[in-house]
Protein backbone atom coordinates (compact mmCIF):
# COMPACT_ATOMS: atom_id res chain seq x y z
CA UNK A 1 82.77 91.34 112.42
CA UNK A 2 83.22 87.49 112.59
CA UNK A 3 83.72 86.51 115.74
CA UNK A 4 85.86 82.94 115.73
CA UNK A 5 85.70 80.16 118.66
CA UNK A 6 89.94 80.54 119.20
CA UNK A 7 90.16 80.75 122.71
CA UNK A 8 93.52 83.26 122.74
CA UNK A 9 91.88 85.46 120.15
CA UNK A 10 91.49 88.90 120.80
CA UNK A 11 87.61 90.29 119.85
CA UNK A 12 86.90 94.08 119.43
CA UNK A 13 84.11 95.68 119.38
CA UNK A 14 82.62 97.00 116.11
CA UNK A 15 83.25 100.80 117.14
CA UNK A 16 86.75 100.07 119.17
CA UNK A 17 87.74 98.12 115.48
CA UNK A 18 86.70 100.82 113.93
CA UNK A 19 88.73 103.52 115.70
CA UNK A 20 91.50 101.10 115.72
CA UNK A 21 91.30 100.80 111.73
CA UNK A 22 90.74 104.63 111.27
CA UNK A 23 93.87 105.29 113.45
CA UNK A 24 96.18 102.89 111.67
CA UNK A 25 94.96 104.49 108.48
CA UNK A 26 95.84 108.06 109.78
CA UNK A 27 98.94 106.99 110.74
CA UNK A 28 101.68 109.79 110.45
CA UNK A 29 104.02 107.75 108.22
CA UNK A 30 102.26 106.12 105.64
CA UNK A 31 102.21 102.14 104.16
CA UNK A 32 105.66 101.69 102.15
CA UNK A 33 105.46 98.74 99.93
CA UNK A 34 109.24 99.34 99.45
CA UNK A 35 109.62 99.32 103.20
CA UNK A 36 107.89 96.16 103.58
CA UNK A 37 109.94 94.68 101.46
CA UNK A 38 113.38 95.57 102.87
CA UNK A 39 112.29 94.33 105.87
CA UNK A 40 110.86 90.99 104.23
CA UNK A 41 114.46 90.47 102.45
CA UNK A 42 115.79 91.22 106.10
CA UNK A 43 113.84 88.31 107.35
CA UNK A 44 115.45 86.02 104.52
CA UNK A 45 119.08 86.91 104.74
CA UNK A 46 119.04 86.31 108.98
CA UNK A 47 116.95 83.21 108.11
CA UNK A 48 119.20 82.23 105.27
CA UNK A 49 122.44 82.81 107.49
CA UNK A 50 120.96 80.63 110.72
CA UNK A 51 120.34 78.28 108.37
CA UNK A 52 123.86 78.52 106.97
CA UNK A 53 125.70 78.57 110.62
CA UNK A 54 123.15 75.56 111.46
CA UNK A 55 124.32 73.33 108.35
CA UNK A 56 128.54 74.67 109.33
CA UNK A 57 127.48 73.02 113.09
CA UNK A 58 126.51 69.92 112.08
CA UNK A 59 129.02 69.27 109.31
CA UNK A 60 131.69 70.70 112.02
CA UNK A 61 129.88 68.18 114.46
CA UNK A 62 130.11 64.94 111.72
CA UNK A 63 134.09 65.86 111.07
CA UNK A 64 134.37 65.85 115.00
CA UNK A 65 132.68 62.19 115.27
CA UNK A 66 134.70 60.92 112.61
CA UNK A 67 137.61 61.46 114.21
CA UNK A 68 137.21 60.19 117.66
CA UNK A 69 135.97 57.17 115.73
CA UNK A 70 136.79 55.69 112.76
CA UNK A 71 133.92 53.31 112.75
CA UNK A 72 131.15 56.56 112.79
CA UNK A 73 128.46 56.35 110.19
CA UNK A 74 125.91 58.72 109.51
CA UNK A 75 122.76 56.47 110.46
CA UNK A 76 121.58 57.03 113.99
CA UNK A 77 121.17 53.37 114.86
């Protein structure tokens, strides 16, 4: 075991790792590779759509400046 110098890292013993390892391993349901990938496209698509609603806010946010002011530009300063 390599033991690191992160202070909020967790260290386990050799025998409580490997209990921990055999466990996981014995698992009831096993490793799905298709599994891990529906739920890595899952992670896309909701990170895809915030990013989507985010881009809608501040385009909906620009349109809303624009029209209290006509003199709004897009630079900050």
């Amino acid at each position: 075991m390599i033991y690191t110098h992160a202070q909020n890292s967790m260290l386990l013993s050799d025998a409580l790792e490997r209990a921990y390892s055999h466990t996981i391993l014995n698992a009831s349901h096993p490793l799905s590779v298709g599994y891990g990938i529906k739920v890595v496209g899952r992670g896309l698509r909701r990170a895809a759509l915030a990013t989507g609603h985010f881009m809608a806010d501040v385009i909906n946010a620009q349109a809303e400046a624009r029209s209290r002011d006509q003199r709004y530009s897009r630079t900050p300063w």
